[in-house]
PDB file of N, CA and C in Angstrom:
ATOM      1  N   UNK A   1       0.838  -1.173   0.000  1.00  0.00           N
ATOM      2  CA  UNK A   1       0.000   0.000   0.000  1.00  0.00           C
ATOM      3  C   UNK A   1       0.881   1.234   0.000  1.00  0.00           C
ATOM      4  N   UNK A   2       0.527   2.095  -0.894  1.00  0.00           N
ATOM      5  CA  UNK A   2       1.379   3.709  -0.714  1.00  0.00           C
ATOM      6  C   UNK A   2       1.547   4.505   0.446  1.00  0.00           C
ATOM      7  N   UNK A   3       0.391   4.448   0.744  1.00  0.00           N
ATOM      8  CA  UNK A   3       0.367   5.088   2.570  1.00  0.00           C
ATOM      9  C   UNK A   3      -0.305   6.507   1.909  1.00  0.00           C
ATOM     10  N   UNK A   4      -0.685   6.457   0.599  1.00  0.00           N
ATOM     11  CA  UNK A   4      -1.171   8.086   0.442  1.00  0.00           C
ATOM     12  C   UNK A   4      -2.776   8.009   1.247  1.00  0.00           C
ATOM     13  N   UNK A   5      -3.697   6.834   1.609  1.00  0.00           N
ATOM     14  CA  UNK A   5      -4.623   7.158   2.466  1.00  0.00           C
ATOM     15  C   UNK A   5      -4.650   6.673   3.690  1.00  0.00           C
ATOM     16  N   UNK A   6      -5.340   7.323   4.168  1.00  0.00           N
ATOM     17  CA  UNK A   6      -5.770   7.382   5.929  1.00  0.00           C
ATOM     18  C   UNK A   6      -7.018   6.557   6.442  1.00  0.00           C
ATOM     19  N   UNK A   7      -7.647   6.318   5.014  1.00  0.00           N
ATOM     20  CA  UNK A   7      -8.758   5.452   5.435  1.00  0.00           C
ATOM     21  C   UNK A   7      -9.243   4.881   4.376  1.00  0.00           C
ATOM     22  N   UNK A   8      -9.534   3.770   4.140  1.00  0.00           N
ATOM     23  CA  UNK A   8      -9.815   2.545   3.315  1.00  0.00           C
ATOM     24  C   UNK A   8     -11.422   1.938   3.848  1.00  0.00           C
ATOM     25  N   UNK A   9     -12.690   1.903   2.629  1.00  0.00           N
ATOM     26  CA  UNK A   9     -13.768   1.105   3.733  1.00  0.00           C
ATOM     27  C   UNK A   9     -14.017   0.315   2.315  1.00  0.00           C
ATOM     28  N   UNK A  10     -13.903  -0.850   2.658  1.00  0.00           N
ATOM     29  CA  UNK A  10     -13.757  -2.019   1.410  1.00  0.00           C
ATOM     30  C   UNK A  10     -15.697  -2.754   2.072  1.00  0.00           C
ATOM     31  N   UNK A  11     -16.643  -2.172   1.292  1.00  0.00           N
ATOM     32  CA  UNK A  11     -18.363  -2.374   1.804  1.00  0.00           C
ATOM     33  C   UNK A  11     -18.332  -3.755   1.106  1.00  0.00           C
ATOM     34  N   UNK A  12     -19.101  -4.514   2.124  1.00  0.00           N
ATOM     35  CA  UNK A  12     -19.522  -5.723   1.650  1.00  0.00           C
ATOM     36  C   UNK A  12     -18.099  -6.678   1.308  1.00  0.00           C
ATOM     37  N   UNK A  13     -16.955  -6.436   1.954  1.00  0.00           N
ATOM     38  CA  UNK A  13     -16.143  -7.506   1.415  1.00  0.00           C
ATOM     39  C   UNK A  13     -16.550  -8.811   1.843  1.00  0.00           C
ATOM     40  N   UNK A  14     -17.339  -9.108   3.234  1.00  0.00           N
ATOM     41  CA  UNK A  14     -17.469 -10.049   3.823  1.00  0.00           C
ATOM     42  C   UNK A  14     -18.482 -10.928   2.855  1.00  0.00           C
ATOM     43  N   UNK A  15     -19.406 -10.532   1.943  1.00  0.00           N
ATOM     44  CA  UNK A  15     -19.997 -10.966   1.063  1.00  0.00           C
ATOM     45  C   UNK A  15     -19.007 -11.607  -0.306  1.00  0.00           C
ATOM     46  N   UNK A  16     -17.739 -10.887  -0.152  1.00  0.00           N
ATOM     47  CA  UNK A  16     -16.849 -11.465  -1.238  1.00  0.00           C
ATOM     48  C   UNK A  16     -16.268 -12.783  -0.753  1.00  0.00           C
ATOM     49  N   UNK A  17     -15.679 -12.518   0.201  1.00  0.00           N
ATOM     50  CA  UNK A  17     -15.087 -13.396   1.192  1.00  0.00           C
ATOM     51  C   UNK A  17     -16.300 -15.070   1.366  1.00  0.00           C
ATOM     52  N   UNK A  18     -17.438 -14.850   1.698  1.00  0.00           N
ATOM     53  CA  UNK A  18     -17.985 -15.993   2.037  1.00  0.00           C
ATOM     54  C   UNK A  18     -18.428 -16.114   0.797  1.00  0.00           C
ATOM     55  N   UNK A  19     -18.557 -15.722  -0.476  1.00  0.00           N
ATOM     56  CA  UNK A  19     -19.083 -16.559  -1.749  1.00  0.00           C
ATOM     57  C   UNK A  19     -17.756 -16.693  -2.318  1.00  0.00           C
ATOM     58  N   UNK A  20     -16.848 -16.848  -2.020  1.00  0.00           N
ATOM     59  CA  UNK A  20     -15.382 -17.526  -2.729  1.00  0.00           C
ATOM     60  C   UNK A  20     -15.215 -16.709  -3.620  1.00  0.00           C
ATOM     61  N   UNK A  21     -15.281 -15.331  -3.767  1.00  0.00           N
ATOM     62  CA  UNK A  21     -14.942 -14.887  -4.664  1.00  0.00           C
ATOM     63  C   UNK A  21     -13.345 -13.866  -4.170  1.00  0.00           C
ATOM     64  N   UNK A  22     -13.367 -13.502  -3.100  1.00  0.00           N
ATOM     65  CA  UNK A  22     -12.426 -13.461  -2.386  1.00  0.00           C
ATOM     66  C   UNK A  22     -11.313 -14.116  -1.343  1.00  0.00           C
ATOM     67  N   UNK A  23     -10.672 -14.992  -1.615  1.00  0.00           N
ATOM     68  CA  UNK A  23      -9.957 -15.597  -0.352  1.00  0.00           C
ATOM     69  C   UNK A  23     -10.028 -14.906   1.060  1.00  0.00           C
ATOM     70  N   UNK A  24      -9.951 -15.743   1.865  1.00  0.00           N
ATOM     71  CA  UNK A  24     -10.071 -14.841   2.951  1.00  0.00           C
ATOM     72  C   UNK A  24      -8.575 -14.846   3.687  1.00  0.00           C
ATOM     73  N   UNK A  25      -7.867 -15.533   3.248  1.00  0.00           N
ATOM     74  CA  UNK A  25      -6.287 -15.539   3.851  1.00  0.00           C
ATOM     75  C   UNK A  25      -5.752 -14.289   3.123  1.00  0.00           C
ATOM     76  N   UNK A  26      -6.282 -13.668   1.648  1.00  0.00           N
ATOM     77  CA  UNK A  26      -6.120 -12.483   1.332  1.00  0.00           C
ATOM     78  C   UNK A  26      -6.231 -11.534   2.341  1.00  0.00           C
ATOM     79  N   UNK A  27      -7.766 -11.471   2.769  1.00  0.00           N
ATOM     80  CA  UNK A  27      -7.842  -9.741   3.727  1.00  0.00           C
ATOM     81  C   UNK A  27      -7.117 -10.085   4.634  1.00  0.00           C
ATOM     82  N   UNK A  28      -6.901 -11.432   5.528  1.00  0.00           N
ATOM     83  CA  UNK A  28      -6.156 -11.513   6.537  1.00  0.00           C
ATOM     84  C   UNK A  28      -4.863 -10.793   6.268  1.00  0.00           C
ATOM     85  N   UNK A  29      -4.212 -11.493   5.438  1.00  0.00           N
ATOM     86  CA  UNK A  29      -2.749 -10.847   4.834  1.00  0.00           C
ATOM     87  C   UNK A  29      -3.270  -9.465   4.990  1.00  0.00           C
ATOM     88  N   UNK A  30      -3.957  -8.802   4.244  1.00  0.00           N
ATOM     89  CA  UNK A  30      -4.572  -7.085   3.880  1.00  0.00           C
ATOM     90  C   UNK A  30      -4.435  -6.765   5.671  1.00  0.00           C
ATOM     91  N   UNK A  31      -5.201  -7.150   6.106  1.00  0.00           N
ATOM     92  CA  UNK A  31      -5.295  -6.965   7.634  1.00  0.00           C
ATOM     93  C   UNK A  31      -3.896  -6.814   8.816  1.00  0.00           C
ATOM     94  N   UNK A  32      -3.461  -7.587   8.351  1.00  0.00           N
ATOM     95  CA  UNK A  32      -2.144  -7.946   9.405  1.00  0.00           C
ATOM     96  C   UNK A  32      -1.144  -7.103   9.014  1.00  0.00           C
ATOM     97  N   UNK A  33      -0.946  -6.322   7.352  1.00  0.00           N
ATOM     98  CA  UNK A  33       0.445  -5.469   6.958  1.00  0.00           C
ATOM     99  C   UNK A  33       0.022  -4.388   6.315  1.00  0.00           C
ATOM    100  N   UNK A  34      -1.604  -3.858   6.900  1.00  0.00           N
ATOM    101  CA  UNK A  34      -2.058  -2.502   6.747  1.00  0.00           C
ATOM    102  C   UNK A  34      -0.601  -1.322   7.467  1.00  0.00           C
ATOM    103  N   UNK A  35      -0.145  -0.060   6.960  1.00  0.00           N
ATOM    104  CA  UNK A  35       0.258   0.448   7.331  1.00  0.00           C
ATOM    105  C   UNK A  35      -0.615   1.167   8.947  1.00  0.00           C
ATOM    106  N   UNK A  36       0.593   1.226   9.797  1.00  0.00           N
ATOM    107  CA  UNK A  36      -0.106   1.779  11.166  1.00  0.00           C
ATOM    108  C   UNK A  36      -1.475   2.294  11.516  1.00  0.00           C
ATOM    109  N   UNK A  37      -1.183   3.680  10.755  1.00  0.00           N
ATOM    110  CA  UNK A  37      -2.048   5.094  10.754  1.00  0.00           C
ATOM    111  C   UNK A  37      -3.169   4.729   9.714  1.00  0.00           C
ATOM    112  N   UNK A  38      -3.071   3.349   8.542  1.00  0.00           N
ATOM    113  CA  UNK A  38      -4.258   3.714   8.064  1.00  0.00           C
ATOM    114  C   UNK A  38      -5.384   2.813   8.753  1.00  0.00           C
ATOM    115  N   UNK A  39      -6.481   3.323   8.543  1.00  0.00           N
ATOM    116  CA  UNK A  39      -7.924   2.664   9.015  1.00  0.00           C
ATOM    117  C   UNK A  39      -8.884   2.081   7.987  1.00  0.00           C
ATOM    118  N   UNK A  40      -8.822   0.529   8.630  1.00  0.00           N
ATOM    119  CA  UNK A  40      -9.312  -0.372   7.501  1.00  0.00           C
ATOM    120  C   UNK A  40     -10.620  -0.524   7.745  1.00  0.00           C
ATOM    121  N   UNK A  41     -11.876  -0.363   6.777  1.00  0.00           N
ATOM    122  CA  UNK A  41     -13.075  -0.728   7.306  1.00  0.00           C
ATOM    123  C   UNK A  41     -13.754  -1.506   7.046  1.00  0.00           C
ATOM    124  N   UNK A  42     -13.835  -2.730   7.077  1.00  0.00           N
ATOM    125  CA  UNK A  42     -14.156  -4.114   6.534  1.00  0.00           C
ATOM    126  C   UNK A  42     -16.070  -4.262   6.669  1.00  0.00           C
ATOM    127  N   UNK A  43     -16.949  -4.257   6.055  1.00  0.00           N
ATOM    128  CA  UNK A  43     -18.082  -4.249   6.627  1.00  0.00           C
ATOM    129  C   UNK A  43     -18.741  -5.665   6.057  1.00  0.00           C
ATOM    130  N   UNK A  44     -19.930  -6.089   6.250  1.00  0.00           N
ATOM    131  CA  UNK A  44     -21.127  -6.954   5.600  1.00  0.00           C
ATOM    132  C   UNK A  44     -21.322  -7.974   6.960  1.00  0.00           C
ATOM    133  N   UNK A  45     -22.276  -9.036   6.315  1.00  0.00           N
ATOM    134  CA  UNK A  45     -22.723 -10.026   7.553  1.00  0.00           C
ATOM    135  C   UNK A  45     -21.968 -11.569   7.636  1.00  0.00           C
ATOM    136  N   UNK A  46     -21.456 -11.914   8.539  1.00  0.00           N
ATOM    137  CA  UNK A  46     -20.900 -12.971   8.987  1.00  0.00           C
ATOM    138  C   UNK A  46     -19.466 -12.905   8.712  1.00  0.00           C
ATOM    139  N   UNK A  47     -18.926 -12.084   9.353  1.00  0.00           N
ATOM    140  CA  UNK A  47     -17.485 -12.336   9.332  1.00  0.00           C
ATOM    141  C   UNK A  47     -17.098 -13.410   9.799  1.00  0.00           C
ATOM    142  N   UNK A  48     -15.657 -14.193   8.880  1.00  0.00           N
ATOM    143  CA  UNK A  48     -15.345 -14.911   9.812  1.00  0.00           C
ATOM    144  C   UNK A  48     -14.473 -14.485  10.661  1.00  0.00           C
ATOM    145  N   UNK A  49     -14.450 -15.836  11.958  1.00  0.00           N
ATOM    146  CA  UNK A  49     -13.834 -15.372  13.080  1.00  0.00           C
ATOM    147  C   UNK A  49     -12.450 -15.170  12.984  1.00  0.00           C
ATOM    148  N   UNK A  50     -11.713 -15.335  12.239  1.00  0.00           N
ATOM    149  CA  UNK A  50     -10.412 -14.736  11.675  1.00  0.00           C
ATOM    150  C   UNK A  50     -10.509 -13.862  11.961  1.00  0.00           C
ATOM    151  N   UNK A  51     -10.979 -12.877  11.626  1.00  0.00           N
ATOM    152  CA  UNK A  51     -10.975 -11.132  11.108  1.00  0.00           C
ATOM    153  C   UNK A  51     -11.999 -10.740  12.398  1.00  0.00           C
ATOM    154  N   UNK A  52     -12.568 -11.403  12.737  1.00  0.00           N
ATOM    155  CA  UNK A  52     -13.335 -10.689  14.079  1.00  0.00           C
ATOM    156  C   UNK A  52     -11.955 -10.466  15.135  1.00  0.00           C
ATOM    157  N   UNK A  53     -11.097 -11.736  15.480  1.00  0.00           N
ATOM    158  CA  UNK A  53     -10.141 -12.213  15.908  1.00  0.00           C
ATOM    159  C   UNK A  53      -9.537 -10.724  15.933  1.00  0.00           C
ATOM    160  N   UNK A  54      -8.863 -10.304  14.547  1.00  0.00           N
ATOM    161  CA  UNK A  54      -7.599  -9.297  14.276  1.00  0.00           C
ATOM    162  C   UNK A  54      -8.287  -8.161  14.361  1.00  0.00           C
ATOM    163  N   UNK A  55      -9.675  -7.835  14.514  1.00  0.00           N
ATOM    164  CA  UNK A  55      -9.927  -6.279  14.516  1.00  0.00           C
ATOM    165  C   UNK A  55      -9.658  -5.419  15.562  1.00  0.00           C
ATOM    166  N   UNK A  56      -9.829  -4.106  15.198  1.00  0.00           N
ATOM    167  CA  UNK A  56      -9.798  -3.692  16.517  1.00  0.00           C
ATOM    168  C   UNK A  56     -11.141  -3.020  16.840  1.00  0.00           C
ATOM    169  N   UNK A  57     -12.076  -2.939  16.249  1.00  0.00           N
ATOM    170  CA  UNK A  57     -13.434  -3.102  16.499  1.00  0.00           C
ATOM    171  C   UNK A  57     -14.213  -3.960  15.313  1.00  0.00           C
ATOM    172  N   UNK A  58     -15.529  -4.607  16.552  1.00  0.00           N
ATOM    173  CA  UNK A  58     -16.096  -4.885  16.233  1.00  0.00           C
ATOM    174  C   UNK A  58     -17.938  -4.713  16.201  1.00  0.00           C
ATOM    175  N   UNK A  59     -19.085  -4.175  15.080  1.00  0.00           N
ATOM    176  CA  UNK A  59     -19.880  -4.080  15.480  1.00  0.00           C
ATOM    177  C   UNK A  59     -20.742  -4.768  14.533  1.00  0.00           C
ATOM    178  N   UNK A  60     -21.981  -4.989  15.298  1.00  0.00           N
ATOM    179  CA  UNK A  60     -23.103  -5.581  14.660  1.00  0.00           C
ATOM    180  C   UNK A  60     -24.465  -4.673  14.198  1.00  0.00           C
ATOM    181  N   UNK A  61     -25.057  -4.628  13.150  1.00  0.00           N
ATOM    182  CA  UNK A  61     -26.538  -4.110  12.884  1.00  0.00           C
ATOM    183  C   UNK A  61     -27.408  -4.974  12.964  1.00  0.00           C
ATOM    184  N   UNK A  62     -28.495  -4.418  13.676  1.00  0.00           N
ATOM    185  CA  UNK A  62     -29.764  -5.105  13.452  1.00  0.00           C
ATOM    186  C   UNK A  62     -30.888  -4.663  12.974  1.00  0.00           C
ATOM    187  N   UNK A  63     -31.418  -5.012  11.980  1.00  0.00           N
ATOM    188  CA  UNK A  63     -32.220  -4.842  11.348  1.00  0.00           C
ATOM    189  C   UNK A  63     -33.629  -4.752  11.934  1.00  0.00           C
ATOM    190  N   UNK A  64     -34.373  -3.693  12.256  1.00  0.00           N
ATOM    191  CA  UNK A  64     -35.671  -3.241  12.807  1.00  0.00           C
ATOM    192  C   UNK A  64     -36.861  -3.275  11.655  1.00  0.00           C
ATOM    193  N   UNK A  65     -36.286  -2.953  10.386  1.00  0.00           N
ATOM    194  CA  UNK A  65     -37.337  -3.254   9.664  1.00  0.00           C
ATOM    195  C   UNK A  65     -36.593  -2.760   8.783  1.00  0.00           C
ATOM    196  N   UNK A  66     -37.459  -3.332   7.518  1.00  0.00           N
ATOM    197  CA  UNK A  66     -36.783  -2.967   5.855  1.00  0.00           C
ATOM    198  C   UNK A  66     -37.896  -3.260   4.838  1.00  0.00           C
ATOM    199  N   UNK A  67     -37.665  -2.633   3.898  1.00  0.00           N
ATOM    200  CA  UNK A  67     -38.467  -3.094   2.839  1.00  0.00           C
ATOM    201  C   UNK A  67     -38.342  -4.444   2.320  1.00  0.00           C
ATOM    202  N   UNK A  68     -37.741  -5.202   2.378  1.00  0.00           N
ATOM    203  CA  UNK A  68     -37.950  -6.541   2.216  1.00  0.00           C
ATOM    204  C   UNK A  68     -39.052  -7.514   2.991  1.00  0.00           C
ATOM    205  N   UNK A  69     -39.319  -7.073   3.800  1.00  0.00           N
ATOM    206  CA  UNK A  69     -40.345  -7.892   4.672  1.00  0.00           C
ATOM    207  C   UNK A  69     -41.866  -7.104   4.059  1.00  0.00           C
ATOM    208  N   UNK A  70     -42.090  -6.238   3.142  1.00  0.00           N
ATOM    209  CA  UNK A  70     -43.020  -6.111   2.382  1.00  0.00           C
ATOM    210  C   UNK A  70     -42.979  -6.475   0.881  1.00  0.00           C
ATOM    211  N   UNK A  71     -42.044  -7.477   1.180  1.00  0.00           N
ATOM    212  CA  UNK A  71     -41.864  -7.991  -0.308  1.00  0.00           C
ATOM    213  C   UNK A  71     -40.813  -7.628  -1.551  1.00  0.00           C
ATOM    214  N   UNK A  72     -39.880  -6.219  -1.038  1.00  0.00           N
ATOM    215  CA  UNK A  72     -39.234  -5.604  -1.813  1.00  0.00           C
ATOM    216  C   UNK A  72     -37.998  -6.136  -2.036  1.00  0.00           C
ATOM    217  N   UNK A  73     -37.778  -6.692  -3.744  1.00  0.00           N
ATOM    218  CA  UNK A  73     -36.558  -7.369  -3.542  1.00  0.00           C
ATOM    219  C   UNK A  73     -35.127  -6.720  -3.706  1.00  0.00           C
ATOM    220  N   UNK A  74     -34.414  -6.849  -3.276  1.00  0.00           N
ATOM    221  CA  UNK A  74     -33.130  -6.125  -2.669  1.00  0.00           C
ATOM    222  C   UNK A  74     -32.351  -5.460  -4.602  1.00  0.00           C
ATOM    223  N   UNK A  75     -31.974  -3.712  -4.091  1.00  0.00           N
ATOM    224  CA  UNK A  75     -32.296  -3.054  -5.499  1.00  0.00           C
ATOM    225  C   UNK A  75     -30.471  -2.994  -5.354  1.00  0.00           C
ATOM    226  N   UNK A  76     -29.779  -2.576  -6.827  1.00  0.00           N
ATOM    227  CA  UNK A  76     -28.682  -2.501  -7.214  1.00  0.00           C
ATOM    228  C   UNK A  76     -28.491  -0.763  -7.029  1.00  0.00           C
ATOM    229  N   UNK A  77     -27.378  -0.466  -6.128  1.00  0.00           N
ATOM    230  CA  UNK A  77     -27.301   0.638  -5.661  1.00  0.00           C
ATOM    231  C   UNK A  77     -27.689   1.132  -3.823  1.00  0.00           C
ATOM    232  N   UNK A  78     -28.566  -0.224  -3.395  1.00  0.00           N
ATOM    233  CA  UNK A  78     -29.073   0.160  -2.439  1.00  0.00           C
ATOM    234  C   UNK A  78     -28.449  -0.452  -1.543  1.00  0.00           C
ATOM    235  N   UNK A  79     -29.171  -2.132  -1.985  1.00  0.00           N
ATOM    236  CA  UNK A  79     -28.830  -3.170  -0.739  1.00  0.00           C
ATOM    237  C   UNK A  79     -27.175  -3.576  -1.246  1.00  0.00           C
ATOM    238  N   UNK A  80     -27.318  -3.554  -2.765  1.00  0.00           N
ATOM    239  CA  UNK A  80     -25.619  -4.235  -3.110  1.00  0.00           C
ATOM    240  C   UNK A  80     -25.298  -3.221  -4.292  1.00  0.00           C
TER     241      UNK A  80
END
């Protein structure tokens, strides 16, 4: 990495990661030889415990309601 940023938020990798489209010994590697100062932001649902393991936070959303539970199927731009 160059070190020209301070903050990195890679959305939905965890969706890359669990459909094999991403290795996950990749982000680990990504994870473990991030430069110091930058801030990595890994987001989506079911991390594995690898990367829960190496973070230095961790948080969860819960879903209170959404348009999907009226039937709305998940739009390009929104949900992915």
């Amino acid at each position: 990495m160059s070190g020209e940023w301070d903050l990195i938020i890679m959305d939905e990798i965890m969706a890359a990661v669990n459909c094999g489209y991403l290795p996950l010994k990749e982000v680990v590697e990504l994870v473990k030889t991030k430069p110091l100062k930058l801030e990595l932001v890994l987001t989506g649902r079911d991390a594995p415990l690898k990367l829960i393991e190496l973070a230095d936070y961790v948080s969860e959303i819960t879903a209170r309601k959404h348009p999907m539970e009226k039937g709305v199927m998940a739009r390009e731009g929104i949900e992915y």
